[in-house]
PDB file of N, CA and C in Angstrom:
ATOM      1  N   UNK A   1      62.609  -4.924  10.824  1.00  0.00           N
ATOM      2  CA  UNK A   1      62.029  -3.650  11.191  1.00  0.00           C
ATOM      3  C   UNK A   1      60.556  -3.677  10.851  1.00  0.00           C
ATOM      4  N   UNK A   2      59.457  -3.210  11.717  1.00  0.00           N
ATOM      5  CA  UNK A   2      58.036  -3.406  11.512  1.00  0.00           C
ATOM      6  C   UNK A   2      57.888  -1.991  10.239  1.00  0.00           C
ATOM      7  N   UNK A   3      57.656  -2.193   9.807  1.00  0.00           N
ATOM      8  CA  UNK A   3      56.348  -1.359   8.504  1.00  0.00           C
ATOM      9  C   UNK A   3      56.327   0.028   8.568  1.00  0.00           C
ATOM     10  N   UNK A   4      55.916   0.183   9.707  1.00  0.00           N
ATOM     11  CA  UNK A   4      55.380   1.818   9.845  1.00  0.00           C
ATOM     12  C   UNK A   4      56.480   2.030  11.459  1.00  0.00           C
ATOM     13  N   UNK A   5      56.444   3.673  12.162  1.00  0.00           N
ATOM     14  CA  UNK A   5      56.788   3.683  13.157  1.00  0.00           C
ATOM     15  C   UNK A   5      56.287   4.645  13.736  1.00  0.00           C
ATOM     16  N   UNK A   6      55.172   4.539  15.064  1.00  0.00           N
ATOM     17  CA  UNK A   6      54.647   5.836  15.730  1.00  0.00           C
ATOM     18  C   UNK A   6      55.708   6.764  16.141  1.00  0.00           C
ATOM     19  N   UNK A   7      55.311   8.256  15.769  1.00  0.00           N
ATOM     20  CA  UNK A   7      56.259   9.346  16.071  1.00  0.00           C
ATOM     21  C   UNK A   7      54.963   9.875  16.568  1.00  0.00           C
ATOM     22  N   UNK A   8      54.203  10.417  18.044  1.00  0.00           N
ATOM     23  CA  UNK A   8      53.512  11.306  18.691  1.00  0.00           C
ATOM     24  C   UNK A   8      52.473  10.796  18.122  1.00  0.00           C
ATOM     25  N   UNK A   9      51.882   9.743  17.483  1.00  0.00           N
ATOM     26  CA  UNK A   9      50.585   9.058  17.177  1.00  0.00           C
ATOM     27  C   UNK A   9      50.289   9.399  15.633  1.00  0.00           C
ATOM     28  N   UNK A  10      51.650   9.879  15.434  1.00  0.00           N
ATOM     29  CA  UNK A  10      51.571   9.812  13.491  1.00  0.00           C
ATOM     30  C   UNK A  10      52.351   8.720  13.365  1.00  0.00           C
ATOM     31  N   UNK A  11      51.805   7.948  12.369  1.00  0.00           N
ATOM     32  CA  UNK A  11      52.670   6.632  11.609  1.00  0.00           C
ATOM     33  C   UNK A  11      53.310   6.778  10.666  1.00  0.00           C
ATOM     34  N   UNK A  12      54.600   6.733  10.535  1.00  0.00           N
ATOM     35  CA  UNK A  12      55.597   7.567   9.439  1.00  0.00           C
ATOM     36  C   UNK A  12      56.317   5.819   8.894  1.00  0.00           C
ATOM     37  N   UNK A  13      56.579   5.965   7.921  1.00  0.00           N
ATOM     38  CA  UNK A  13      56.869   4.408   7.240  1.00  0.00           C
ATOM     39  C   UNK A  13      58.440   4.615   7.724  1.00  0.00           C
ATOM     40  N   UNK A  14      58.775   3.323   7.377  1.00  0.00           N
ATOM     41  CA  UNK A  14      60.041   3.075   8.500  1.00  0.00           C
ATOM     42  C   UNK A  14      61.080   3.693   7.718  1.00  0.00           C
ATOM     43  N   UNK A  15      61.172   3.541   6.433  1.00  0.00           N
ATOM     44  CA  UNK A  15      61.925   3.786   5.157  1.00  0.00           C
ATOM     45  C   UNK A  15      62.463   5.330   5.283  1.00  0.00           C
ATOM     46  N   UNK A  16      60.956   5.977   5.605  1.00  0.00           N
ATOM     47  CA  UNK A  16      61.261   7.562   5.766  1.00  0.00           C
ATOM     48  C   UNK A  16      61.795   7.671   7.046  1.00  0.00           C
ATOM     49  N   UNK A  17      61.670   7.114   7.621  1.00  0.00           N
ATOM     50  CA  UNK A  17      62.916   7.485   9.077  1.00  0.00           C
ATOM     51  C   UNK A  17      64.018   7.562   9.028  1.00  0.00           C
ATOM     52  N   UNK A  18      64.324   6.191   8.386  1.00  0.00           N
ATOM     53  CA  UNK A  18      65.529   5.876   8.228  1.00  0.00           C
ATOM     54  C   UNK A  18      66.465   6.501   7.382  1.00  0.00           C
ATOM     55  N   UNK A  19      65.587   7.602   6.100  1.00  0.00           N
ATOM     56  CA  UNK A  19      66.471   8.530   5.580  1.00  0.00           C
ATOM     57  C   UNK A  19      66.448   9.404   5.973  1.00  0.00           C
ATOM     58  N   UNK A  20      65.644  10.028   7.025  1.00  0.00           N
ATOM     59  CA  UNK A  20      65.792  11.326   7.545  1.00  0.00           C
ATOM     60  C   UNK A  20      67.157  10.906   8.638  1.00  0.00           C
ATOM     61  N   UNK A  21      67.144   9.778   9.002  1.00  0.00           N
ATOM     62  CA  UNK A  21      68.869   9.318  10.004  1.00  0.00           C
ATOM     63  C   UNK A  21      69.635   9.533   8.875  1.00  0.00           C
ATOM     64  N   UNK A  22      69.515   8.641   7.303  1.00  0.00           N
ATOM     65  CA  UNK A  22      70.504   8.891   7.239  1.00  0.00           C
ATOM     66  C   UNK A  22      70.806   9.886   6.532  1.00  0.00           C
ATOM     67  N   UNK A  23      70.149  10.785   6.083  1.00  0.00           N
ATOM     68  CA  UNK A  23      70.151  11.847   6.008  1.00  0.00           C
ATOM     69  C   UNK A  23      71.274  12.952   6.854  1.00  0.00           C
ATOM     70  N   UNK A  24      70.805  13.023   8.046  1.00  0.00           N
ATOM     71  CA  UNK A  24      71.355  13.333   8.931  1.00  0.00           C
ATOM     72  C   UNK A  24      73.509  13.511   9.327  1.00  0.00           C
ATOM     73  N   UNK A  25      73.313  11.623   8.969  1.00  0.00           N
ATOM     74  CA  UNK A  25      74.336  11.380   9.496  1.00  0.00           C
ATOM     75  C   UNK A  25      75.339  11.318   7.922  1.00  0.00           C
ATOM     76  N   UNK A  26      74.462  11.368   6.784  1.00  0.00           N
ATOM     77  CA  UNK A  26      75.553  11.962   5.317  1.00  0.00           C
ATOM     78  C   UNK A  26      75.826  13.384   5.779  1.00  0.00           C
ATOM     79  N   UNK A  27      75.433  14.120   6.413  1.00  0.00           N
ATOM     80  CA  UNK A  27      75.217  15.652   6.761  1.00  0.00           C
ATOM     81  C   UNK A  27      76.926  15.616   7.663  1.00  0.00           C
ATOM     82  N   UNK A  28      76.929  14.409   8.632  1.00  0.00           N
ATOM     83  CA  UNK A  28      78.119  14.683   9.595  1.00  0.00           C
ATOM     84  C   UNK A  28      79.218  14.083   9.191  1.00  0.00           C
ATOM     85  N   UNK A  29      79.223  13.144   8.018  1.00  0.00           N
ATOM     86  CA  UNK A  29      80.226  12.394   7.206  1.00  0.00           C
ATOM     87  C   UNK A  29      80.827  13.198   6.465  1.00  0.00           C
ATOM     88  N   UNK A  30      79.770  14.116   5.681  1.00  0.00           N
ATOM     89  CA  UNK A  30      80.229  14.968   4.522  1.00  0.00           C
ATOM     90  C   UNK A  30      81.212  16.540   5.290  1.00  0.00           C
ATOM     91  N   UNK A  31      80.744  16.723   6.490  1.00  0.00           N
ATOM     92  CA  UNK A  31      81.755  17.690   7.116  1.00  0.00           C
ATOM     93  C   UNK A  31      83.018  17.010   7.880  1.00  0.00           C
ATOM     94  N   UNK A  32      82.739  16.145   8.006  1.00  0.00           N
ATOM     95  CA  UNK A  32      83.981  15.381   8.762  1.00  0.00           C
ATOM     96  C   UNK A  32      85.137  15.397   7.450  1.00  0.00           C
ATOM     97  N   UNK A  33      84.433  14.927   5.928  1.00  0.00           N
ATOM     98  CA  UNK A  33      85.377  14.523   5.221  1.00  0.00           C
ATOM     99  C   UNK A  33      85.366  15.890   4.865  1.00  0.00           C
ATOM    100  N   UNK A  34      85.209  16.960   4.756  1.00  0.00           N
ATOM    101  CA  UNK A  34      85.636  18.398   4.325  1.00  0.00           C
ATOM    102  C   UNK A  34      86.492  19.413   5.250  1.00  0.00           C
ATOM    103  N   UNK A  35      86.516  18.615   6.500  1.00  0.00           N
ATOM    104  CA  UNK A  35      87.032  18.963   7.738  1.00  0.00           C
ATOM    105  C   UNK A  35      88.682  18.390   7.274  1.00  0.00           C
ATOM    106  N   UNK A  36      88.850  17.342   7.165  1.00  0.00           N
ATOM    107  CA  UNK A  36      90.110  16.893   6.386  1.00  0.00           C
ATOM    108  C   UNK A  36      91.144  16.960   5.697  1.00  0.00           C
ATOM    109  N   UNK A  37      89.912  17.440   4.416  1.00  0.00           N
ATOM    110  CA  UNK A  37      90.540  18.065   3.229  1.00  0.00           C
ATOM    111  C   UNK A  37      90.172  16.414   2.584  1.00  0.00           C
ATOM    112  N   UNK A  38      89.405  15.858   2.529  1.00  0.00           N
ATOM    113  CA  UNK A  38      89.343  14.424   1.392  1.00  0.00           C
ATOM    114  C   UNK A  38      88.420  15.334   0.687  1.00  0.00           C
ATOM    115  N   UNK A  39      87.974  16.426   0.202  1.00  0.00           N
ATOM    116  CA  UNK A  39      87.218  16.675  -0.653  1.00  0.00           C
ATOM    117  C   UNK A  39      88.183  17.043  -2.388  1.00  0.00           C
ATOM    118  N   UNK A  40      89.342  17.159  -2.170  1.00  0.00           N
ATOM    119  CA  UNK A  40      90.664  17.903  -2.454  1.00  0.00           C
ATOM    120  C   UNK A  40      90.733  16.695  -3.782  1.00  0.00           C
ATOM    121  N   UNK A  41      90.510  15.596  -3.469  1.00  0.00           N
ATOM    122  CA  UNK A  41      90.583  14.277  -3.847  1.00  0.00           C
ATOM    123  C   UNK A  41      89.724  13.842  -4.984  1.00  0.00           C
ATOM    124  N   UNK A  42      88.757  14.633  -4.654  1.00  0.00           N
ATOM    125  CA  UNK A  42      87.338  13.844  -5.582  1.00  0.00           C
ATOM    126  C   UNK A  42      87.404  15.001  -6.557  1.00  0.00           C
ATOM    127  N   UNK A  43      86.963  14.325  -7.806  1.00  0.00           N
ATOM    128  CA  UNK A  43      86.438  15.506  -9.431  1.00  0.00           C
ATOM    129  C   UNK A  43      85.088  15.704  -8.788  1.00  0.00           C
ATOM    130  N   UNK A  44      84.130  14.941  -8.794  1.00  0.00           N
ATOM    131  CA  UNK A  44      82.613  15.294  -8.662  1.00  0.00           C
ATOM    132  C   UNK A  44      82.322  14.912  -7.618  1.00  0.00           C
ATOM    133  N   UNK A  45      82.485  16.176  -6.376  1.00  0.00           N
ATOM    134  CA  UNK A  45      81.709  16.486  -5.010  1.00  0.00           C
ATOM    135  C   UNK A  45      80.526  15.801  -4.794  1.00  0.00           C
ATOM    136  N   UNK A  46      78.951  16.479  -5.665  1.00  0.00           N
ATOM    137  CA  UNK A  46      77.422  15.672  -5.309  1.00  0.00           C
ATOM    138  C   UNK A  46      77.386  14.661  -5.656  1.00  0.00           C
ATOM    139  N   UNK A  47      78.231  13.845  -6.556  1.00  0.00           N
ATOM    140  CA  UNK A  47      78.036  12.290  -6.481  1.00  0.00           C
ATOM    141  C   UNK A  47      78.637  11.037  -5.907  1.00  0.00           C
ATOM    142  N   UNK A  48      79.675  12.223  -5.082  1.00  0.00           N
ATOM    143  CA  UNK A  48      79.976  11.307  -4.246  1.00  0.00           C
ATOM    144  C   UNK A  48      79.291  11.538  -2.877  1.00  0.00           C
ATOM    145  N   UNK A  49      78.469  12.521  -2.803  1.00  0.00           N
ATOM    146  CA  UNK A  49      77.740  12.666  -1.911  1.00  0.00           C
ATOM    147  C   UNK A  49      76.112  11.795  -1.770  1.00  0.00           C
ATOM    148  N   UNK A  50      75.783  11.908  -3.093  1.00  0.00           N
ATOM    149  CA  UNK A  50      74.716  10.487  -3.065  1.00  0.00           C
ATOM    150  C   UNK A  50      75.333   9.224  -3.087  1.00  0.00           C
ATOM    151  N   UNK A  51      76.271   9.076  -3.788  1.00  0.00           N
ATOM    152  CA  UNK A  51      76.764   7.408  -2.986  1.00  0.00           C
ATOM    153  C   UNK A  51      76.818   7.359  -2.108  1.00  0.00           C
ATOM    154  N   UNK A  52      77.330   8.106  -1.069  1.00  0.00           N
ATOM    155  CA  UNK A  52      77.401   8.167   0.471  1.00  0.00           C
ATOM    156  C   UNK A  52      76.317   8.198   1.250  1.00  0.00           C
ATOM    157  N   UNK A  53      75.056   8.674   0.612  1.00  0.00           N
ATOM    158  CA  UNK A  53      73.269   9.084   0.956  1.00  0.00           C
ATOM    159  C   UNK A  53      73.551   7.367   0.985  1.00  0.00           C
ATOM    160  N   UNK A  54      73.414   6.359  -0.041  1.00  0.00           N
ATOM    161  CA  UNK A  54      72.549   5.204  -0.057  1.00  0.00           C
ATOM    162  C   UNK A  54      73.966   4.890   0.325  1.00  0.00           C
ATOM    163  N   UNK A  55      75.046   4.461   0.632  1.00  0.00           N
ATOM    164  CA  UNK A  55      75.734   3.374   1.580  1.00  0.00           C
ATOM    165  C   UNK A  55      75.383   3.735   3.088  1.00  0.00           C
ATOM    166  N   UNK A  56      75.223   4.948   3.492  1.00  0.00           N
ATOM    167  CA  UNK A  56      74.653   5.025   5.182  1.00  0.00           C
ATOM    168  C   UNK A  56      73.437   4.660   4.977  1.00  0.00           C
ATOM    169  N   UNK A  57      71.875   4.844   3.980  1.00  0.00           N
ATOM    170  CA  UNK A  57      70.755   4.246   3.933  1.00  0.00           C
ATOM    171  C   UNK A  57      70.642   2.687   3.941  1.00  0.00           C
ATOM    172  N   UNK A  58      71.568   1.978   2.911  1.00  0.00           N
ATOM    173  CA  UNK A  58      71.484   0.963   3.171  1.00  0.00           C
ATOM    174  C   UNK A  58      71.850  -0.196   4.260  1.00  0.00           C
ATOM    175  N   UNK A  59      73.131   0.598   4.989  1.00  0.00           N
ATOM    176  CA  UNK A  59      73.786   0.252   6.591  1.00  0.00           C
ATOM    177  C   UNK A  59      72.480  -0.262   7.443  1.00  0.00           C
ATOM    178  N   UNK A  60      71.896   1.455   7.028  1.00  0.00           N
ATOM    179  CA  UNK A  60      70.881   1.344   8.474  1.00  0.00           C
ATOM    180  C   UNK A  60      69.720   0.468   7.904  1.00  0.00           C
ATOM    181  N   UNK A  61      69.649   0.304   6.748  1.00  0.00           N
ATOM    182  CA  UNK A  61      68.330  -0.749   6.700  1.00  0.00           C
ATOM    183  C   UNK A  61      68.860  -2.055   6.770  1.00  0.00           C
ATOM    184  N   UNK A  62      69.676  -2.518   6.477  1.00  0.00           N
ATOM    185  CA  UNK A  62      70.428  -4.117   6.857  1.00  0.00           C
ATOM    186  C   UNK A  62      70.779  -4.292   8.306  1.00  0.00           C
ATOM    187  N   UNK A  63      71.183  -3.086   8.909  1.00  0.00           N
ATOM    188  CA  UNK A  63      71.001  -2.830  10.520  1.00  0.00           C
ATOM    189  C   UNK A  63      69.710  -3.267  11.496  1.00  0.00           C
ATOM    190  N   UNK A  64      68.281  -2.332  11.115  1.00  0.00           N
ATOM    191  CA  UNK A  64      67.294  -2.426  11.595  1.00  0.00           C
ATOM    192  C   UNK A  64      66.366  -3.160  11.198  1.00  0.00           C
ATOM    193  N   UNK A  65      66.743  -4.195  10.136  1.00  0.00           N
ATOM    194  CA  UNK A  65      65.777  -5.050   9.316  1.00  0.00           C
ATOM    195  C   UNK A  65      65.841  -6.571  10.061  1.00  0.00           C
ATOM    196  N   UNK A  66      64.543  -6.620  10.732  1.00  0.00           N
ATOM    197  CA  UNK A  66      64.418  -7.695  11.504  1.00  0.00           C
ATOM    198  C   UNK A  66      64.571  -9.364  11.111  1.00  0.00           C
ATOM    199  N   UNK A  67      64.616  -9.442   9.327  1.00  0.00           N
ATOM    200  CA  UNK A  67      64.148 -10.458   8.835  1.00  0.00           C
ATOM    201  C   UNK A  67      65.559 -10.129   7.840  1.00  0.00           C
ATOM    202  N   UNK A  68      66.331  -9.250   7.879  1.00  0.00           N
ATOM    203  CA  UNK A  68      67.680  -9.309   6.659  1.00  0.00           C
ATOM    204  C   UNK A  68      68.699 -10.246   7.417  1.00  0.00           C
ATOM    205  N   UNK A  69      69.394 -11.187   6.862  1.00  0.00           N
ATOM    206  CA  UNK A  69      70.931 -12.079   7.045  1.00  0.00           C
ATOM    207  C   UNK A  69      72.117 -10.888   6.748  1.00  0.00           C
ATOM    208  N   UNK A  70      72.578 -10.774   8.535  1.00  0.00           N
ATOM    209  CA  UNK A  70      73.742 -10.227   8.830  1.00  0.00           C
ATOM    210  C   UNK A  70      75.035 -11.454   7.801  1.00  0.00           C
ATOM    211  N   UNK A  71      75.799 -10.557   7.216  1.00  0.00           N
ATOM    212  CA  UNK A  71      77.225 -11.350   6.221  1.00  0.00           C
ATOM    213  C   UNK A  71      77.884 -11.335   7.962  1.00  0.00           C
TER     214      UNK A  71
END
């Protein structure tokens, strides 16, 4: 993934994109799993909600990282 990324001729670093995605997409994980009932399951709700922040952050950066070794 290159460095920076033009959004409308602002250069926003790639890093911050990629948590505003995954941002986003902890947002549609965390209702999917409350949609369920897997919340029923867990003692401590917000920390399993930041583990879930950095396993979708780190997806998408081993995803879009031009120079990372796919396992």
């Amino acid at each position: 993934m290159n460095g920076e990324v033009d959004i409308a001729g602002v250069y926003m670093p790639g890093l911050l994109v990629l948590g505003i995605a995954a941002l986003l997409l902890t947002a549609l994980l965390t209702r999917m799993l409350g949609a369920i009932g897997a919340y029923r399951l867990i003692a401590y709700r917000p920390l399993v909600d930041l583990a879930l922040f950095f396993i979708v952050l780190g997806a998408l950066v081993l995803l879009f990282a031009s120079d990372a070794p796919l396992p």
